[in-house]
C-alpha atoms as a PDB file:
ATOM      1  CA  UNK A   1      17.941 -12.611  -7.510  1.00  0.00           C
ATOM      2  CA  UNK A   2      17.108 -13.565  -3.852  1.00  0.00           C
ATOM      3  CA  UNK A   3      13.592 -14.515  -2.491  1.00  0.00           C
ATOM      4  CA  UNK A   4      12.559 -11.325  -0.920  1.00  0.00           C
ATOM      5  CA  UNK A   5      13.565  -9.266  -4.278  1.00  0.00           C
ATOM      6  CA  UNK A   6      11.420 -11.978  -6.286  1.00  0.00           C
ATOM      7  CA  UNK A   7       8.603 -11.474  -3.339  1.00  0.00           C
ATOM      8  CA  UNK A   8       8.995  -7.949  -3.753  1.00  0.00           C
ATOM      9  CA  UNK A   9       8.651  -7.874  -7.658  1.00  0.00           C
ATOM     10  CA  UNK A  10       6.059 -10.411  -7.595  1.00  0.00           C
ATOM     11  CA  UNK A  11       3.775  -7.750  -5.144  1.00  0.00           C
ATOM     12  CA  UNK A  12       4.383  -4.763  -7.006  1.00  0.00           C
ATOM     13  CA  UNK A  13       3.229  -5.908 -10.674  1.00  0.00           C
ATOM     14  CA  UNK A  14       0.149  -7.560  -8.890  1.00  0.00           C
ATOM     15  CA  UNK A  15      -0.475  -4.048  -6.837  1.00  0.00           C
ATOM     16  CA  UNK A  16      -0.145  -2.384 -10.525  1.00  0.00           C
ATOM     17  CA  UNK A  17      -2.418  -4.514 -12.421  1.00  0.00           C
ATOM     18  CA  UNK A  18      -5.031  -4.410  -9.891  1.00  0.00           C
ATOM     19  CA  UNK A  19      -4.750  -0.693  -9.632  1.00  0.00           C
ATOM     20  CA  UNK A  20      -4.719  -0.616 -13.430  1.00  0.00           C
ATOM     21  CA  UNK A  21      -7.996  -1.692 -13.845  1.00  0.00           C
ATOM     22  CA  UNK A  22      -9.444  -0.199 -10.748  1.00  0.00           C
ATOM     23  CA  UNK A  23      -8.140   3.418 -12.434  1.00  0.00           C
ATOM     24  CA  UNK A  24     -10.423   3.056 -15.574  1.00  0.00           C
ATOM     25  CA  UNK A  25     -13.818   4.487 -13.627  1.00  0.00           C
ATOM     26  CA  UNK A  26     -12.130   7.333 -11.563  1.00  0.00           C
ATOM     27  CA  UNK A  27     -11.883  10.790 -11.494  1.00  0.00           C
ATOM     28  CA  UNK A  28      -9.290  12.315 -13.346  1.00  0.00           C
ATOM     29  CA  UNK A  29      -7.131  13.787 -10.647  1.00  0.00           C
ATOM     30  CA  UNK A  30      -7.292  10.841  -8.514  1.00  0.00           C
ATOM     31  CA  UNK A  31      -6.118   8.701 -11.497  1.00  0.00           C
ATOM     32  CA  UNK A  32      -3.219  11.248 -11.748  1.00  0.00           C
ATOM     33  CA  UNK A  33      -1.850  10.872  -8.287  1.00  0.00           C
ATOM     34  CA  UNK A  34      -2.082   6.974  -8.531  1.00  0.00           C
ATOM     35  CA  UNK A  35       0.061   7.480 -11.842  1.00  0.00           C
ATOM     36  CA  UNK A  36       2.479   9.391  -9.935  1.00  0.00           C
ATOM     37  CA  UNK A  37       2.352   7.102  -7.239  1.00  0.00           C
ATOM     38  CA  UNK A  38       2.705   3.925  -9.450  1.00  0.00           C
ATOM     39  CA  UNK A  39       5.969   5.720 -11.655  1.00  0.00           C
ATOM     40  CA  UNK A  40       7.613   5.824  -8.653  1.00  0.00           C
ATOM     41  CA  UNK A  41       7.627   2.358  -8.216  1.00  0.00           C
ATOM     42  CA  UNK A  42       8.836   2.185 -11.832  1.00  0.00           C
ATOM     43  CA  UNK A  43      11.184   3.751 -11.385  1.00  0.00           C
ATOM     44  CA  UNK A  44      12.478   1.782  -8.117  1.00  0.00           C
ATOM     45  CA  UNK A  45      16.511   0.766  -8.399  1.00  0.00           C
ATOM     46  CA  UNK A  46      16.976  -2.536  -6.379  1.00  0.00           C
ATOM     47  CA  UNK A  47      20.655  -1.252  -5.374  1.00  0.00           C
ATOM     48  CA  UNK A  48      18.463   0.999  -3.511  1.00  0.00           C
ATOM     49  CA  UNK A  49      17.228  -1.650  -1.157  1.00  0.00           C
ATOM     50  CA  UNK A  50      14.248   0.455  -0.440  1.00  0.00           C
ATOM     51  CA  UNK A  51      11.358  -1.778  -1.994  1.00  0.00           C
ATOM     52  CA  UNK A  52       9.453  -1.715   1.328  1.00  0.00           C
ATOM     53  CA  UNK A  53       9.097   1.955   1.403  1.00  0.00           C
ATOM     54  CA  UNK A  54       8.128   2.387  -2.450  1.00  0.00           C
ATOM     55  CA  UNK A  55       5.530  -0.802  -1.698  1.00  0.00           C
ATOM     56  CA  UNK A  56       3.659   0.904   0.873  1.00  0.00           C
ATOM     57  CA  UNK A  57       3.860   4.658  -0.505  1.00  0.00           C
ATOM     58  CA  UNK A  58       2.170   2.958  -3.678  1.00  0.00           C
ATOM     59  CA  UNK A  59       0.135   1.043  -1.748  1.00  0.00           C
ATOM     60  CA  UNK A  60      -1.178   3.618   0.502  1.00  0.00           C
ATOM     61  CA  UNK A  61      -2.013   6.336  -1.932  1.00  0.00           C
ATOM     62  CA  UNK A  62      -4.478   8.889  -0.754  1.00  0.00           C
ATOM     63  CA  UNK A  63      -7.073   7.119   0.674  1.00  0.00           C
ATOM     64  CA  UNK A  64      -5.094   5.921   4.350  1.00  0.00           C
ATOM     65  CA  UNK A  65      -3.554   9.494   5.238  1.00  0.00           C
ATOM     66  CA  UNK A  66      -5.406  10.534   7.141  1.00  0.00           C
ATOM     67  CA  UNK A  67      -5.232   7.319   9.556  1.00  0.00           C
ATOM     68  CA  UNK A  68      -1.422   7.460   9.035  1.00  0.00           C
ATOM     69  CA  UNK A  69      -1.299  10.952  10.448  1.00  0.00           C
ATOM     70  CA  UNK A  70      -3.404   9.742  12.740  1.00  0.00           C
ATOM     71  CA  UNK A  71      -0.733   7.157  13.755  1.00  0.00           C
ATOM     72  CA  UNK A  72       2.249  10.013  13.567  1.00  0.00           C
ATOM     73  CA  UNK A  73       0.462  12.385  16.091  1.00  0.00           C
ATOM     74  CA  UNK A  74      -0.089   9.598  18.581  1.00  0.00           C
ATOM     75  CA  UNK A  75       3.349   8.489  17.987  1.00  0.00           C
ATOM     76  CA  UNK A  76       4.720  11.940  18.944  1.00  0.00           C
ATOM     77  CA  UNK A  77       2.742  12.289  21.788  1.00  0.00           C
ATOM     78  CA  UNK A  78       4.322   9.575  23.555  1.00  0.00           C
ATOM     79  CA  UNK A  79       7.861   9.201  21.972  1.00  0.00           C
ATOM     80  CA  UNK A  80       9.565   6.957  24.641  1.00  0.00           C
ATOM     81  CA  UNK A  81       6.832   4.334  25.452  1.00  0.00           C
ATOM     82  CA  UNK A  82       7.973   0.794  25.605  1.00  0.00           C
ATOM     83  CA  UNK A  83       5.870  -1.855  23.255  1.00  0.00           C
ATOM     84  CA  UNK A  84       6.391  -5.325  23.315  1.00  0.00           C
ATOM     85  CA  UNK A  85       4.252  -6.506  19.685  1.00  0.00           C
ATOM     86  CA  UNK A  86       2.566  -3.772  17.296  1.00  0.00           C
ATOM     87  CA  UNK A  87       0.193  -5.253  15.268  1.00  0.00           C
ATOM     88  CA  UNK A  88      -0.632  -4.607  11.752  1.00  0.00           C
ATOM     89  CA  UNK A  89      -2.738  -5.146   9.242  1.00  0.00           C
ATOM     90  CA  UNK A  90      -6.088  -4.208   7.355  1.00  0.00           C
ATOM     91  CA  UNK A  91      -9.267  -4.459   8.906  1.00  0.00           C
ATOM     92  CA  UNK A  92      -8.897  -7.957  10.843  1.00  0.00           C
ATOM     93  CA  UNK A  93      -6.739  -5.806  12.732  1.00  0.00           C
ATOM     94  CA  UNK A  94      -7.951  -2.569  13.023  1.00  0.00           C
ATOM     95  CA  UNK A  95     -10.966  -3.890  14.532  1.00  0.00           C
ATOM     96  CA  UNK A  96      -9.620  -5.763  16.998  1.00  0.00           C
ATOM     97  CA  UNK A  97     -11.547  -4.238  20.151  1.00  0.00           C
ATOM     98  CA  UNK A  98     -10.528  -6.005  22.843  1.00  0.00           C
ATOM     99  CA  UNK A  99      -6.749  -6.758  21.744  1.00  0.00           C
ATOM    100  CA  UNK A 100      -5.266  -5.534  24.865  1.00  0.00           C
ATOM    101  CA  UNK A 101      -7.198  -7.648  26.711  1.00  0.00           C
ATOM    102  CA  UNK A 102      -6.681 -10.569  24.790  1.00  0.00           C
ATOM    103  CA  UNK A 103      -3.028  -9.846  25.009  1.00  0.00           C
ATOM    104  CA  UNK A 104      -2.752  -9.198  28.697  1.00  0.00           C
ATOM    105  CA  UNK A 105       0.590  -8.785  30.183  1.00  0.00           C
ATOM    106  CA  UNK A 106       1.870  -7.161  27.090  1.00  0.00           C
ATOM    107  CA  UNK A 107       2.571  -3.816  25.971  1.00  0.00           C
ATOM    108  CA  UNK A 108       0.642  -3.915  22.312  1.00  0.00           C
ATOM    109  CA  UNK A 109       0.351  -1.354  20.058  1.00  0.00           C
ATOM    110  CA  UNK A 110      -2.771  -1.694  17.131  1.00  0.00           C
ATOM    111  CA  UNK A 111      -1.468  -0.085  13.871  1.00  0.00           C
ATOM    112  CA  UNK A 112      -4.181  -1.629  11.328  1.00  0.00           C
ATOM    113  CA  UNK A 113      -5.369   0.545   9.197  1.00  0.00           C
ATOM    114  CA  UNK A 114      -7.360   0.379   5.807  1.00  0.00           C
ATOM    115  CA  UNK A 115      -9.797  -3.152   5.112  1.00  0.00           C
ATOM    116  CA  UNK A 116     -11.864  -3.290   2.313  1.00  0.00           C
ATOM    117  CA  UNK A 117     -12.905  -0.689   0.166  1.00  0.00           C
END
């Protein structure tokens, strides 16, 4: 097993353990779509090589749509443009008001999304 799969592993049963005892105080449909949400990871095949994507759909759950759509409909107003660093991250990043100043003379891109809940 190579270091990123380990990494990989090592994130998800820490992201389900957390969520596991987060889930004991919610409302019964939310809990449901976590469940979902959490069997897909479950049932993640590493011959798939598509940790990554099951990571974040687990990770993101319900409560960053709406700033992920948010993301898609800029995105596809202005397909071609040219960035030179998108940042990511929680809320270190997200509020990062004066990033494009701070990096002046690049193209950047702020993708942060989420932060403490």
């Amino acid at each position: 097993m190579n270091d990123f799969t380990r990494l990989s592993y090592i994130l998800i049963l820490s992201f389900l353990i957390i969520e596991s005892c987060k889930s004991q105080n919610k409302d019964p449909k939310t809990q449901k779509t976590e469940q979902e949400q959490i069997k897909k990871v479950r049932e993640y095949n590493p011959k798939d090589k598509k940790i990554l994507s099951a990571y974040i759909d687990t990770i993101a759950l319900d409560r960053f749509k709406k700033e992920i759509y948010k993301f898609e409909k800029e995105d596809s107003l202005q397909p071609n443009r040219i960035i030179d660093i998108v940042f990511v991250g929680s809320s270190s990043i997200r509020k990062w008001e004066n990033l494009e100043k701070d990096m002046k003379g690049l193209r950047v891109l702020n993708r942060g999304f989420g932060g403490s809940t």
